[in-house]
PDB file of N, CA and C in Angstrom:
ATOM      1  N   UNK A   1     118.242  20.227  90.429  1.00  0.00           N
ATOM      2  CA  UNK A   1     119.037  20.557  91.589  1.00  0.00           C
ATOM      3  C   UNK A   1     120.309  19.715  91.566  1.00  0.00           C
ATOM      4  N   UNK A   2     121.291  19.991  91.821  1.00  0.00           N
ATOM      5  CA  UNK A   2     122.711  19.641  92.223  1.00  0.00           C
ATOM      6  C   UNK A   2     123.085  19.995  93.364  1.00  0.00           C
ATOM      7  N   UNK A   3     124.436  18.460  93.770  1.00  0.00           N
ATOM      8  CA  UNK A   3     124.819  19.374  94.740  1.00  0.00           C
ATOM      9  C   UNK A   3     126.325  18.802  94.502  1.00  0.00           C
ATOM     10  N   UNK A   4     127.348  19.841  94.624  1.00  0.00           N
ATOM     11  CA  UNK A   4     128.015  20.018  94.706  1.00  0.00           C
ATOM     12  C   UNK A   4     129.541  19.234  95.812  1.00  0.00           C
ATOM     13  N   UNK A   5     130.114  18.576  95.510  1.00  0.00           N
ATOM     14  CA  UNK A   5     131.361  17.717  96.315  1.00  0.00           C
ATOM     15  C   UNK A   5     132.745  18.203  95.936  1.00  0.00           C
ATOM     16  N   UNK A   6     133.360  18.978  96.771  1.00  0.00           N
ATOM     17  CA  UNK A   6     135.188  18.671  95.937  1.00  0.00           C
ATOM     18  C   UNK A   6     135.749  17.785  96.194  1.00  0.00           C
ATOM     19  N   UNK A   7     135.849  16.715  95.818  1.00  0.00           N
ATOM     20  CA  UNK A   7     136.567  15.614  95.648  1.00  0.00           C
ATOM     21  C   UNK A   7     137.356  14.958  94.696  1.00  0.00           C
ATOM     22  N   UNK A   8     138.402  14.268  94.971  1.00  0.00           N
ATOM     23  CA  UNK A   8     139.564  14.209  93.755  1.00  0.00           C
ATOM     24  C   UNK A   8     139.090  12.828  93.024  1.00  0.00           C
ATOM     25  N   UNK A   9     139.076  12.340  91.921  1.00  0.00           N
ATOM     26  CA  UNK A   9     138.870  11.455  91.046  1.00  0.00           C
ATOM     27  C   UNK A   9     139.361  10.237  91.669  1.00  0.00           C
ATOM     28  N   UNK A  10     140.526  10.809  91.664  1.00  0.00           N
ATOM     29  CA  UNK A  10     141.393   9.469  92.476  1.00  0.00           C
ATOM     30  C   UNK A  10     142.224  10.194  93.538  1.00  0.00           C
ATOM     31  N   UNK A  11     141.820   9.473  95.431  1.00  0.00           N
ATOM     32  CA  UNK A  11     142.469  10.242  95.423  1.00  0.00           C
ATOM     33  C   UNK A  11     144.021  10.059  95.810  1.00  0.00           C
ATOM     34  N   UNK A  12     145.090  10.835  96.267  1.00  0.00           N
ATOM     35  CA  UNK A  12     146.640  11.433  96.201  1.00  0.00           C
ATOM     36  C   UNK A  12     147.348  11.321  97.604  1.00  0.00           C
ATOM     37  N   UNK A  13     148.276  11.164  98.067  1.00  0.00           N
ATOM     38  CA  UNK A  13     148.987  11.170  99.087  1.00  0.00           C
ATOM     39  C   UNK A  13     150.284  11.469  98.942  1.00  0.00           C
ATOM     40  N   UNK A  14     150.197  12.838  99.030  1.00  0.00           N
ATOM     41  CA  UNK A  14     152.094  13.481  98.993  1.00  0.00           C
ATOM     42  C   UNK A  14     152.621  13.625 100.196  1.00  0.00           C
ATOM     43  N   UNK A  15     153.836  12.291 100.167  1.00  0.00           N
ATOM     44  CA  UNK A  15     154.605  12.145 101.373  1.00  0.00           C
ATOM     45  C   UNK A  15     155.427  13.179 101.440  1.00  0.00           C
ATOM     46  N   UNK A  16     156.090  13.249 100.502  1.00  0.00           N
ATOM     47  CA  UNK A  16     157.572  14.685 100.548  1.00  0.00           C
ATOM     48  C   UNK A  16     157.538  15.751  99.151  1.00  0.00           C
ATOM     49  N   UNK A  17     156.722  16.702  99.926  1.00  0.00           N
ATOM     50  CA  UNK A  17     156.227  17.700  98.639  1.00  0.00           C
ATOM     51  C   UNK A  17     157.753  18.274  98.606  1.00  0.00           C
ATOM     52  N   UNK A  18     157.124  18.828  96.998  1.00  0.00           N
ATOM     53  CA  UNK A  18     158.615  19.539  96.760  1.00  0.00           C
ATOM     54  C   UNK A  18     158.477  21.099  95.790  1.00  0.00           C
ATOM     55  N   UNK A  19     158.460  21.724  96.271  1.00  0.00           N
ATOM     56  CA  UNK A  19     158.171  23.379  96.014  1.00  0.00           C
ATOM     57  C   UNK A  19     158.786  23.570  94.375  1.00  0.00           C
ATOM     58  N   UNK A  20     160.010  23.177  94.095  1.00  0.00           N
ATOM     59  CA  UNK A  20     160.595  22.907  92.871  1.00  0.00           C
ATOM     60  C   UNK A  20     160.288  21.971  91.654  1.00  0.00           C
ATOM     61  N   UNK A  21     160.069  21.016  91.955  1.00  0.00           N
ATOM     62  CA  UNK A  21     159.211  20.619  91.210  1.00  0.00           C
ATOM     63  C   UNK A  21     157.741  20.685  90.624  1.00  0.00           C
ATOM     64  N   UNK A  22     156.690  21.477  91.593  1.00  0.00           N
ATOM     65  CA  UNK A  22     155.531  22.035  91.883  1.00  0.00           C
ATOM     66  C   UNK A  22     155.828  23.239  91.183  1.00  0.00           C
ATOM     67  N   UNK A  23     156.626  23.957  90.735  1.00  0.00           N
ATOM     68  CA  UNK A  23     156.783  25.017  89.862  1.00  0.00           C
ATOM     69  C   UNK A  23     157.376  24.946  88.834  1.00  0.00           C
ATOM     70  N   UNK A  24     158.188  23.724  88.460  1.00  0.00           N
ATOM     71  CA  UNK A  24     158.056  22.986  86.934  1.00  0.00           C
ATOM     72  C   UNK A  24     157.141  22.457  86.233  1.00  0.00           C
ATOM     73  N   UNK A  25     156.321  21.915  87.181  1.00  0.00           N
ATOM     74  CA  UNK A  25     155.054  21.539  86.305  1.00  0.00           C
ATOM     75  C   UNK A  25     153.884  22.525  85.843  1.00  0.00           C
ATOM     76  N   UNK A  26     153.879  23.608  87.124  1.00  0.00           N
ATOM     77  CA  UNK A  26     153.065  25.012  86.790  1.00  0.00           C
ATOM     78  C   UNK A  26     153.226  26.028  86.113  1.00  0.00           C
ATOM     79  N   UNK A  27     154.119  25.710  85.808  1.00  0.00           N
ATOM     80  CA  UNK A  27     155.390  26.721  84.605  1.00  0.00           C
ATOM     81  C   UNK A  27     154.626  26.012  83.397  1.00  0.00           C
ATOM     82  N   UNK A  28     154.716  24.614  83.079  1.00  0.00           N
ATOM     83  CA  UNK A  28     154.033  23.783  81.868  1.00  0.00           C
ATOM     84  C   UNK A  28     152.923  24.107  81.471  1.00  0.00           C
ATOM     85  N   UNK A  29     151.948  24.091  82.359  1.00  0.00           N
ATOM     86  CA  UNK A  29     150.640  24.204  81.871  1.00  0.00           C
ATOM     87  C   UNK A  29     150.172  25.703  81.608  1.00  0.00           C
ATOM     88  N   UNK A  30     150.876  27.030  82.675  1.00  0.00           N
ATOM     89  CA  UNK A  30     150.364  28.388  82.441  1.00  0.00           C
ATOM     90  C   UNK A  30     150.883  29.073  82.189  1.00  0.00           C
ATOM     91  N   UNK A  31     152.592  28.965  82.213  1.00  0.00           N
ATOM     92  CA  UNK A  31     153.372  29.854  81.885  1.00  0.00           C
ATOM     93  C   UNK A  31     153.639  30.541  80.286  1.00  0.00           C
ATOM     94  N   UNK A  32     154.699  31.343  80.288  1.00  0.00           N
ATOM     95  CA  UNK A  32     154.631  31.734  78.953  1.00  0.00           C
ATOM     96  C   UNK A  32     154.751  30.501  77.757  1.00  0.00           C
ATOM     97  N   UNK A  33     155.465  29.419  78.012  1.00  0.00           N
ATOM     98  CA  UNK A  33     155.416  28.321  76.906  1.00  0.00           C
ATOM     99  C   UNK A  33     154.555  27.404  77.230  1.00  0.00           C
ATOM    100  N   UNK A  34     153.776  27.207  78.179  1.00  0.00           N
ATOM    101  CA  UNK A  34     152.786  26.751  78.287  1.00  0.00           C
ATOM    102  C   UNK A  34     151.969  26.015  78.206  1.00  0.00           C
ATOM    103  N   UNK A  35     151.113  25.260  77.819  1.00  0.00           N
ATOM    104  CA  UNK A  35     149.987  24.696  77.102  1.00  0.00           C
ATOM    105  C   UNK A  35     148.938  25.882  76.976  1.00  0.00           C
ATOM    106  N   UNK A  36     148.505  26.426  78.087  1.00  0.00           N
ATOM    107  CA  UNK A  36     147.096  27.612  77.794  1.00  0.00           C
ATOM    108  C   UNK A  36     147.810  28.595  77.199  1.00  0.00           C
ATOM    109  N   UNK A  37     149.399  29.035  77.531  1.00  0.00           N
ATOM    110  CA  UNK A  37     150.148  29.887  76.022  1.00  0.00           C
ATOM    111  C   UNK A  37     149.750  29.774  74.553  1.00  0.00           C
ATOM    112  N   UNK A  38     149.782  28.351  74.192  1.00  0.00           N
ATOM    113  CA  UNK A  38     149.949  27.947  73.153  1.00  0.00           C
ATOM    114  C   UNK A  38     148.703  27.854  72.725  1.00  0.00           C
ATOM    115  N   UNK A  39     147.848  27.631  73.323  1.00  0.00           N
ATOM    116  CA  UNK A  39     146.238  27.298  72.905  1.00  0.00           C
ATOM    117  C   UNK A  39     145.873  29.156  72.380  1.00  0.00           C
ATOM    118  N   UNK A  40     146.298  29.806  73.596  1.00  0.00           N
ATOM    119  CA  UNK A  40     145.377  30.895  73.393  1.00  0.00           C
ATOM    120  C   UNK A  40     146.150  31.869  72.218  1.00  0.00           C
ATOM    121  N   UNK A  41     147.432  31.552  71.634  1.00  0.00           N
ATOM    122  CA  UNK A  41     148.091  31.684  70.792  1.00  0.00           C
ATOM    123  C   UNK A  41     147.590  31.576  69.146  1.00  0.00           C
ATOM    124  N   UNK A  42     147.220  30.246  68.941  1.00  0.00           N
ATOM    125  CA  UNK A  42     146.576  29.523  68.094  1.00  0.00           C
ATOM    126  C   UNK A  42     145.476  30.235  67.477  1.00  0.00           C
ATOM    127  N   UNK A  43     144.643  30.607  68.563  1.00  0.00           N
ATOM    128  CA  UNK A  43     143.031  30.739  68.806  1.00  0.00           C
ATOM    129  C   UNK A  43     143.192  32.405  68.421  1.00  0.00           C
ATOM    130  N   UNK A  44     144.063  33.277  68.753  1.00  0.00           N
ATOM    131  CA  UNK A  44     143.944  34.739  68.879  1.00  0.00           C
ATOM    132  C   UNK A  44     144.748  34.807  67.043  1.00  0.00           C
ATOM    133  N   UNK A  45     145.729  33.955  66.331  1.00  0.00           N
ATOM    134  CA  UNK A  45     146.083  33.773  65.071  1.00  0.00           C
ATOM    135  C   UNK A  45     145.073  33.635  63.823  1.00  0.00           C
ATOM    136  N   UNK A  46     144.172  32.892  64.520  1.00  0.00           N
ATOM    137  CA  UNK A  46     143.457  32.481  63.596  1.00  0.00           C
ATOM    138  C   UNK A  46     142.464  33.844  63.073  1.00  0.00           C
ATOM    139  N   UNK A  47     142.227  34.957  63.675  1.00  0.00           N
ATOM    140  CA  UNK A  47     141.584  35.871  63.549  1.00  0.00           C
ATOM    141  C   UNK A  47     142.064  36.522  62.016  1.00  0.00           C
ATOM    142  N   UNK A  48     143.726  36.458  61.994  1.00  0.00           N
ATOM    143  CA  UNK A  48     144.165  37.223  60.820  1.00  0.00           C
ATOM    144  C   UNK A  48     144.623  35.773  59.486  1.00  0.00           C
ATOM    145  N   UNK A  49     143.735  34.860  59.925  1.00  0.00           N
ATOM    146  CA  UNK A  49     144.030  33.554  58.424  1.00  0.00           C
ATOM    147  C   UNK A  49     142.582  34.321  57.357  1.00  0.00           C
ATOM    148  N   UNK A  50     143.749  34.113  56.365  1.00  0.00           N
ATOM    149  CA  UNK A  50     142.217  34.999  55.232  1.00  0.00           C
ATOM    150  C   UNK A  50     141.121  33.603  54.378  1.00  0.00           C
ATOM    151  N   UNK A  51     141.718  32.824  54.980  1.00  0.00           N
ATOM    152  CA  UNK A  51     139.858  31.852  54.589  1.00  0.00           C
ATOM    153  C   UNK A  51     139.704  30.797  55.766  1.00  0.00           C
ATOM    154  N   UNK A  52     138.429  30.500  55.620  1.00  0.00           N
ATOM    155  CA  UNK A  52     137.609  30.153  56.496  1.00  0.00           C
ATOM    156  C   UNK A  52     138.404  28.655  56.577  1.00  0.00           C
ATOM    157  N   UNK A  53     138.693  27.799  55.767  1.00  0.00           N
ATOM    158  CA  UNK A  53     139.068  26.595  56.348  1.00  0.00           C
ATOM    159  C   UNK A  53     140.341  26.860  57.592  1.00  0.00           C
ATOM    160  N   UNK A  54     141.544  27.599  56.616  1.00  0.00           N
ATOM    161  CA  UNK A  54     142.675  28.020  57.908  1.00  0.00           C
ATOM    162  C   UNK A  54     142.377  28.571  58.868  1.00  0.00           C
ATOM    163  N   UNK A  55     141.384  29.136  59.609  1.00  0.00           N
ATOM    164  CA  UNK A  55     140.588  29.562  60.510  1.00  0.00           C
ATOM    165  C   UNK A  55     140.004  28.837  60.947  1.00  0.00           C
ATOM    166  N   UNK A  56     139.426  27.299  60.354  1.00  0.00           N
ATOM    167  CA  UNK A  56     138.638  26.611  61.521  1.00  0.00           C
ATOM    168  C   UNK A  56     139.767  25.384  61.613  1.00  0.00           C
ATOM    169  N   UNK A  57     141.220  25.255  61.087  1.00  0.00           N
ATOM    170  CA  UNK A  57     142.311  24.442  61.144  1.00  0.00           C
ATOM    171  C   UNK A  57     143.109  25.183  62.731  1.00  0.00           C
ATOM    172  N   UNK A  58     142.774  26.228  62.604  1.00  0.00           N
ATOM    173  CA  UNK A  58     143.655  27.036  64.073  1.00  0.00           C
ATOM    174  C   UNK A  58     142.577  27.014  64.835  1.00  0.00           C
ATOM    175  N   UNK A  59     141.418  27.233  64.929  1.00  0.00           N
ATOM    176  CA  UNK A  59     140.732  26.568  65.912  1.00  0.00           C
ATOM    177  C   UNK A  59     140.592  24.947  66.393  1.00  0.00           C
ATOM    178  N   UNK A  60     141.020  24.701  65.598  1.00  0.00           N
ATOM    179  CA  UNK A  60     140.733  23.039  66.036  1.00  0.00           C
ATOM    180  C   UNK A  60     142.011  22.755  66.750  1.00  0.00           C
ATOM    181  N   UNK A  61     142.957  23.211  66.201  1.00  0.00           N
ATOM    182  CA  UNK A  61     144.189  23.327  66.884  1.00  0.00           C
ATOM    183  C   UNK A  61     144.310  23.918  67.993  1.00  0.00           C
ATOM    184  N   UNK A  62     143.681  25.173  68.816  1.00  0.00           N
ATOM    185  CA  UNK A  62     143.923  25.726  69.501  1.00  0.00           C
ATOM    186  C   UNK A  62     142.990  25.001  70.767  1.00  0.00           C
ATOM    187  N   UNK A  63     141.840  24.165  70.068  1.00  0.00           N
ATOM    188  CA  UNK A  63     140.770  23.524  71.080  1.00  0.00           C
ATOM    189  C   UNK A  63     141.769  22.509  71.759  1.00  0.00           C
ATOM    190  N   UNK A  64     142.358  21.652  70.659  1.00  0.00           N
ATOM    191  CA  UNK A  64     143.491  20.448  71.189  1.00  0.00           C
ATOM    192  C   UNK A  64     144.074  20.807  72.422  1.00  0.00           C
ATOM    193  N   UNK A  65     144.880  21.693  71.746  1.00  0.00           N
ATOM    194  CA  UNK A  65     146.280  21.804  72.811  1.00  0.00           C
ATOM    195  C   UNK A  65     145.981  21.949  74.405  1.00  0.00           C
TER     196      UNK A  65
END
């Protein structure tokens, strides 16, 4: 059994949020250049590498990013 808490690691206090900046950083991680861009990039490449090591070199790569 578990039970379940949402709670932050550490937690945060944003005095003066800022909408613009909050969509530079969300742009980073999901957008088209991305980080999960680039991962799922990697990972969907590796399908057409014709041997098995370059195929588990783009997976390992695509796990990283």
């Amino acid at each position: 059994m578990f039970k379940y808490e949402k709670l932050l690691q550490y937690p945060i206090n944003i005095k003066n949020p800022n909408p613009t900046y909050a969509k530079i950083i969300i742009s980073q991680y999901g957008g088209p250049d991305g980080e999960l861009g680039a991962s799922l990039r990697y990972l969907s490449q590796r399908f057409a590498m014709p041997t098995r090591e370059l195929q588990g070199l783009l997976t390992d790569i695509g796990i990283e990013v």
